[in-house]
C-alpha atoms as a PDB file:
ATOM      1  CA  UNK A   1      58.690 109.807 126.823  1.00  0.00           C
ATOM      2  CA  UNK A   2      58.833 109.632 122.870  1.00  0.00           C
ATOM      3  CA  UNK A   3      60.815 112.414 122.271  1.00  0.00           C
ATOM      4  CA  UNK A   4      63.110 111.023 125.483  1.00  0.00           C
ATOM      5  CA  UNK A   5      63.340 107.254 122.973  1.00  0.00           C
ATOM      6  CA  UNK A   6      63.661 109.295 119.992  1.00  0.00           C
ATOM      7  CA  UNK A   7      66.550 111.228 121.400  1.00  0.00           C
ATOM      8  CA  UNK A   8      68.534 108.030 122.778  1.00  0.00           C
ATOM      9  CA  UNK A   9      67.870 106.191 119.557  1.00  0.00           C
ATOM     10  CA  UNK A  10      69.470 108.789 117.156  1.00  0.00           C
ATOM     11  CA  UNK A  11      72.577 108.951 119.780  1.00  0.00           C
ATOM     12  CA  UNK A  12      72.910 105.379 119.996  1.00  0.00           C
ATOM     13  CA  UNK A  13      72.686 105.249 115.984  1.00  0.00           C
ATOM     14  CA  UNK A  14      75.704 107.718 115.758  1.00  0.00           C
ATOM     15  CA  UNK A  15      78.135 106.232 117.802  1.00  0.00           C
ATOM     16  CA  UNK A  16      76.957 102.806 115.990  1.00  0.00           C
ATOM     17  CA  UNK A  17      77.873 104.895 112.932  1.00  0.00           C
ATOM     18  CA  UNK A  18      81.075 106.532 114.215  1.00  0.00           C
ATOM     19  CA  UNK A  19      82.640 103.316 115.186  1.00  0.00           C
ATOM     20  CA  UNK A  20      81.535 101.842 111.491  1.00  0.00           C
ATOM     21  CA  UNK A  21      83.741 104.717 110.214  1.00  0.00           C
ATOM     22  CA  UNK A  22      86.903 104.042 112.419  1.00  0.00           C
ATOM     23  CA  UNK A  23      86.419 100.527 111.148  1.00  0.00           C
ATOM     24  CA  UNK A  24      86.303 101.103 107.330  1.00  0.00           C
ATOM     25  CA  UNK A  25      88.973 103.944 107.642  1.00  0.00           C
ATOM     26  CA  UNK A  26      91.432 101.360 109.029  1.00  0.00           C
ATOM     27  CA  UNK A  27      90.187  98.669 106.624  1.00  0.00           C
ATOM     28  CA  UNK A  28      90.816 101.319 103.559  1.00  0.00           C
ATOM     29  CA  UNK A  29      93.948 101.948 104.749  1.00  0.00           C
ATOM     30  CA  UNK A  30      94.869  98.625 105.280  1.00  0.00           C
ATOM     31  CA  UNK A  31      93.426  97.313 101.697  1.00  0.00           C
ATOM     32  CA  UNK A  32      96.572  98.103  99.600  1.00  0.00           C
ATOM     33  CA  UNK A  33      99.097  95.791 102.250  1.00  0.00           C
ATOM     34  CA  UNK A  34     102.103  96.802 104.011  1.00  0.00           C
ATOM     35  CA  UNK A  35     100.437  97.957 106.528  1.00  0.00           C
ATOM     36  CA  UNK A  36     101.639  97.568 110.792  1.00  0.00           C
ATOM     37  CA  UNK A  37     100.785  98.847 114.137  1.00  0.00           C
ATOM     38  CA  UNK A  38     103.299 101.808 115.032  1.00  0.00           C
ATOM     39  CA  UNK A  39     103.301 104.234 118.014  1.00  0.00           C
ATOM     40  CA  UNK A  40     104.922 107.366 117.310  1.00  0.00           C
ATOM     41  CA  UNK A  41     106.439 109.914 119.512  1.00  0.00           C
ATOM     42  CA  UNK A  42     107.233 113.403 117.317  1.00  0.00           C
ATOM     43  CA  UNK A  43     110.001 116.033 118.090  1.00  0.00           C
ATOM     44  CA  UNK A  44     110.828 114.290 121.701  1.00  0.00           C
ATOM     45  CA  UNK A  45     114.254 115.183 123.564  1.00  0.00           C
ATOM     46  CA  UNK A  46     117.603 114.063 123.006  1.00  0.00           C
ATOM     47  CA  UNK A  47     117.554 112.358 126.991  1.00  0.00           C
ATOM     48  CA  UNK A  48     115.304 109.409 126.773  1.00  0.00           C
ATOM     49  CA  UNK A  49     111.973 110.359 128.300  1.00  0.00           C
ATOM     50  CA  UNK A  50     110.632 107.308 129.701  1.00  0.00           C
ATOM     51  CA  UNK A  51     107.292 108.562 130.961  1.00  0.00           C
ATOM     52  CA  UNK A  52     104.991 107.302 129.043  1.00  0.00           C
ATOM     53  CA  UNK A  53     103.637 111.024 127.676  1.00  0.00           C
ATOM     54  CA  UNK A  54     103.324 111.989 123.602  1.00  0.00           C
ATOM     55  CA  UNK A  55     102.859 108.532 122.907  1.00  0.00           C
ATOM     56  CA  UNK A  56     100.248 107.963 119.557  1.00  0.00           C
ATOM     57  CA  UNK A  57      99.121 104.726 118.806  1.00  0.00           C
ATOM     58  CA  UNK A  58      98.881 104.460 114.857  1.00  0.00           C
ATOM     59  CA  UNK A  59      98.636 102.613 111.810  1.00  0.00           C
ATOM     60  CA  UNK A  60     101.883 103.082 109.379  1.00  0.00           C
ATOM     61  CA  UNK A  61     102.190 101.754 105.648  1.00  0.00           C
ATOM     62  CA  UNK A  62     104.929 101.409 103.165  1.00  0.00           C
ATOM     63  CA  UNK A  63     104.426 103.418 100.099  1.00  0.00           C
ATOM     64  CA  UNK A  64     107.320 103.331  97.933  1.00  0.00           C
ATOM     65  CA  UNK A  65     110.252 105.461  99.256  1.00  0.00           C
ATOM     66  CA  UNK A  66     107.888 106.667 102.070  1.00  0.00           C
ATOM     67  CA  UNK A  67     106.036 105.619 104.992  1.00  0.00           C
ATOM     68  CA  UNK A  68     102.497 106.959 105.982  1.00  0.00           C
ATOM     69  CA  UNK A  69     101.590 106.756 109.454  1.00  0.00           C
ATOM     70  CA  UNK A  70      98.396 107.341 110.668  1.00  0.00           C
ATOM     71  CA  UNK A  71      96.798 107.904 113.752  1.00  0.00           C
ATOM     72  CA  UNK A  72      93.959 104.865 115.061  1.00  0.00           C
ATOM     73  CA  UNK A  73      91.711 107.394 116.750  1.00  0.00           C
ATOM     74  CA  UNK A  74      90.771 110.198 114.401  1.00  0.00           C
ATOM     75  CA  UNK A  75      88.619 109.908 110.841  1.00  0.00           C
ATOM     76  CA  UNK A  76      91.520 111.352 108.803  1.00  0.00           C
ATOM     77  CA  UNK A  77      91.749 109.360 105.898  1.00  0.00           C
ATOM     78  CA  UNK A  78      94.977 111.337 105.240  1.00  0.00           C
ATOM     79  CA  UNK A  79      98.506 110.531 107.057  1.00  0.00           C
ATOM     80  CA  UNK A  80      99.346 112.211 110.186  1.00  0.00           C
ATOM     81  CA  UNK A  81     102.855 111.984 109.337  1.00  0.00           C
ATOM     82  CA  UNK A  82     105.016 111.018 106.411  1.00  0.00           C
ATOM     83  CA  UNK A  83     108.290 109.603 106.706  1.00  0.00           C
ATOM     84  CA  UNK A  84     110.804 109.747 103.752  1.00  0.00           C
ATOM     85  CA  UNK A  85     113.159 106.420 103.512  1.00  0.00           C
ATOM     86  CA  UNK A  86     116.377 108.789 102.346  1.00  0.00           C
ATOM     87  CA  UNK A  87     115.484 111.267 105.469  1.00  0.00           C
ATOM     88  CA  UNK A  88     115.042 108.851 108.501  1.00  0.00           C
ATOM     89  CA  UNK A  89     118.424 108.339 110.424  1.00  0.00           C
ATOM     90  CA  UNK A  90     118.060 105.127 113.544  1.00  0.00           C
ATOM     91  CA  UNK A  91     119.615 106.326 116.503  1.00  0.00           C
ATOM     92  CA  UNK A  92     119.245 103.480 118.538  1.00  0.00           C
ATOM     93  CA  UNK A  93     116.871 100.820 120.100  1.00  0.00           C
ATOM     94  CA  UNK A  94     115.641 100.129 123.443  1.00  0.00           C
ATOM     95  CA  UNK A  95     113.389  98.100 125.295  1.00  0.00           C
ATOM     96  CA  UNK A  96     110.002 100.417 126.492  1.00  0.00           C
ATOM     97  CA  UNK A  97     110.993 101.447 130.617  1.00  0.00           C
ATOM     98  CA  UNK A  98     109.339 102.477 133.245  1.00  0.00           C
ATOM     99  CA  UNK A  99     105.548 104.135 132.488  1.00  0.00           C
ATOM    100  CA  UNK A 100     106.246 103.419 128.711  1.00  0.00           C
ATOM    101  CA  UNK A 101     105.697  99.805 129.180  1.00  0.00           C
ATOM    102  CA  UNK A 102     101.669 101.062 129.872  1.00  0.00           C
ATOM    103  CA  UNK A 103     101.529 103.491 126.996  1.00  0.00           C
ATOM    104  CA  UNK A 104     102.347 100.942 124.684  1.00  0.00           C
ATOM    105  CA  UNK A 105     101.037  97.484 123.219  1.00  0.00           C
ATOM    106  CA  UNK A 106     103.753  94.750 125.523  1.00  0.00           C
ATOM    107  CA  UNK A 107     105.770  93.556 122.672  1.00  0.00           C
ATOM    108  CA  UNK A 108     106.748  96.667 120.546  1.00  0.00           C
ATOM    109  CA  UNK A 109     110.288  98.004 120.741  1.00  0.00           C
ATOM    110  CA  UNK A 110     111.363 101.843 120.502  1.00  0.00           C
ATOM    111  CA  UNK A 111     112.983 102.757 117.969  1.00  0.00           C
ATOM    112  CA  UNK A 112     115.113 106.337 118.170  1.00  0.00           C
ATOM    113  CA  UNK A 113     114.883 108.008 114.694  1.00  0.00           C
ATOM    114  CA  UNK A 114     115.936 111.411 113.152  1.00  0.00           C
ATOM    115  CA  UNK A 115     113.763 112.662 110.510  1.00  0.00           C
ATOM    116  CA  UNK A 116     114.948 115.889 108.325  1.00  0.00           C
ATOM    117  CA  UNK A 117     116.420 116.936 111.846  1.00  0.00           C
ATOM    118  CA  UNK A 118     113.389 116.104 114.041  1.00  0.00           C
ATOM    119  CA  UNK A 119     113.825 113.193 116.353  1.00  0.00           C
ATOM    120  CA  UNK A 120     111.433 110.593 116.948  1.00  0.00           C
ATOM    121  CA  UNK A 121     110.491 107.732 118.251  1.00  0.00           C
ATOM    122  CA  UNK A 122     109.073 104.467 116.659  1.00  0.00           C
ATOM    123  CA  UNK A 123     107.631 101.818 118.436  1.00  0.00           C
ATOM    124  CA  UNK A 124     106.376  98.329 116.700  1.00  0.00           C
ATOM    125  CA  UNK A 125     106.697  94.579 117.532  1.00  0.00           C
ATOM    126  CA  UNK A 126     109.824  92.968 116.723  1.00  0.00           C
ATOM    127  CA  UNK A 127     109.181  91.550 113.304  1.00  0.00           C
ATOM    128  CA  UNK A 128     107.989  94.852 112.559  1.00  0.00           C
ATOM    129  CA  UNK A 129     111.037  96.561 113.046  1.00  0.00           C
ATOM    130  CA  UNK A 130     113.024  93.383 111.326  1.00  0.00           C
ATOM    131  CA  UNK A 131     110.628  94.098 108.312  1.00  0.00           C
ATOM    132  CA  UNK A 132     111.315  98.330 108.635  1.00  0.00           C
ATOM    133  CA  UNK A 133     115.037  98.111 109.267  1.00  0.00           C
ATOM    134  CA  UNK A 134     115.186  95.847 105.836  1.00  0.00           C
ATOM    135  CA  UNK A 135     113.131  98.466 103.695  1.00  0.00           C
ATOM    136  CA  UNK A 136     115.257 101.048 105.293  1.00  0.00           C
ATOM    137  CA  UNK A 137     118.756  99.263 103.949  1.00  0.00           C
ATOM    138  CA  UNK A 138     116.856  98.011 100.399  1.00  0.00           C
ATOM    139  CA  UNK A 139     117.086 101.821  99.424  1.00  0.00           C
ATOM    140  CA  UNK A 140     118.054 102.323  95.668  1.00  0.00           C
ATOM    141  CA  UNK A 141     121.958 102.611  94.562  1.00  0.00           C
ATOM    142  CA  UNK A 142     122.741 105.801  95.595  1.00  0.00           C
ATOM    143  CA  UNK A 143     120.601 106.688  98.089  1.00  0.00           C
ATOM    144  CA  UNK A 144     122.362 107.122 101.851  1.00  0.00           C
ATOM    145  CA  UNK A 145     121.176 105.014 104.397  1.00  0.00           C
ATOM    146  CA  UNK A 146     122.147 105.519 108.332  1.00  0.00           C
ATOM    147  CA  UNK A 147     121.452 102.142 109.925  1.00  0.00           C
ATOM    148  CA  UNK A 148     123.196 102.214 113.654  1.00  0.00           C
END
């Protein structure tokens, strides 16, 4: 019976500590600012697959000419993915459709993107994507910029 107590305590005392970790990962990523909610869908097909699948729900943040996006469910303190400002090409925007609209939080937007050939797809919540489309066009003199 003790060693039954003993066992339940130390796994109730890890997940207690696991979820302490997702927390103070997301708050140290969050610390320095600029940060928003952001699913990402990597290297998906040129006809728009509306099923929902490859979806990641993630945390992305500004960093200079870059954007770090990380995933919400892992312990990686580094970025999944990094996004350079001169690379990313929009594509287009759409409204989430059909199984989509479960996969992702109800007021984000998709985003089509091509990044260094790879295309991908962004969602975030409108002011979101009013606040990425504006660092995308405040690139430095000389940089290109493909806005559609």
């Amino acid at each position: 019976m003790v060693l039954a107590l003993t066992v339940c305590g130390i796994v109730v005392a890890l997940v207690v500590l696991g979820l302490f970790v997702f927390g103070l990962r997301r708050r140290l990523i969050q610390r320095s600012g600029g940060t928003f909610d952001c699913s990402l869908r990597w290297d998906t097909p040129e006809k728009t697959d509306t099923s929902g699948k490859g979806w990641s729900y993630g945390v992305a943040r500004y960093n200079g000419d870059r954007i770090e996006w990380y995933r919400v469910f892992s312990y990686a303190y580094r970025p999944r993915r990094i996004l350079e400002r001169a690379a990313i090409e929009v594509a287009g925007r759409r409204l989430p459709e059909g199984e989509e609209e479960l996969a992702l939080l109800s007021d984000h937007v998709v985003l089509a993107c091509l990044h260094r050939g790879t295309r991908l797809e962004l969602a975030m919540s409108e002011d979101a994507l009013t606040g990425f489309l504006a660092w995308l066009e405040a690139a430095p003199p000389g940089q290109r910029v493909n806005v559609a």
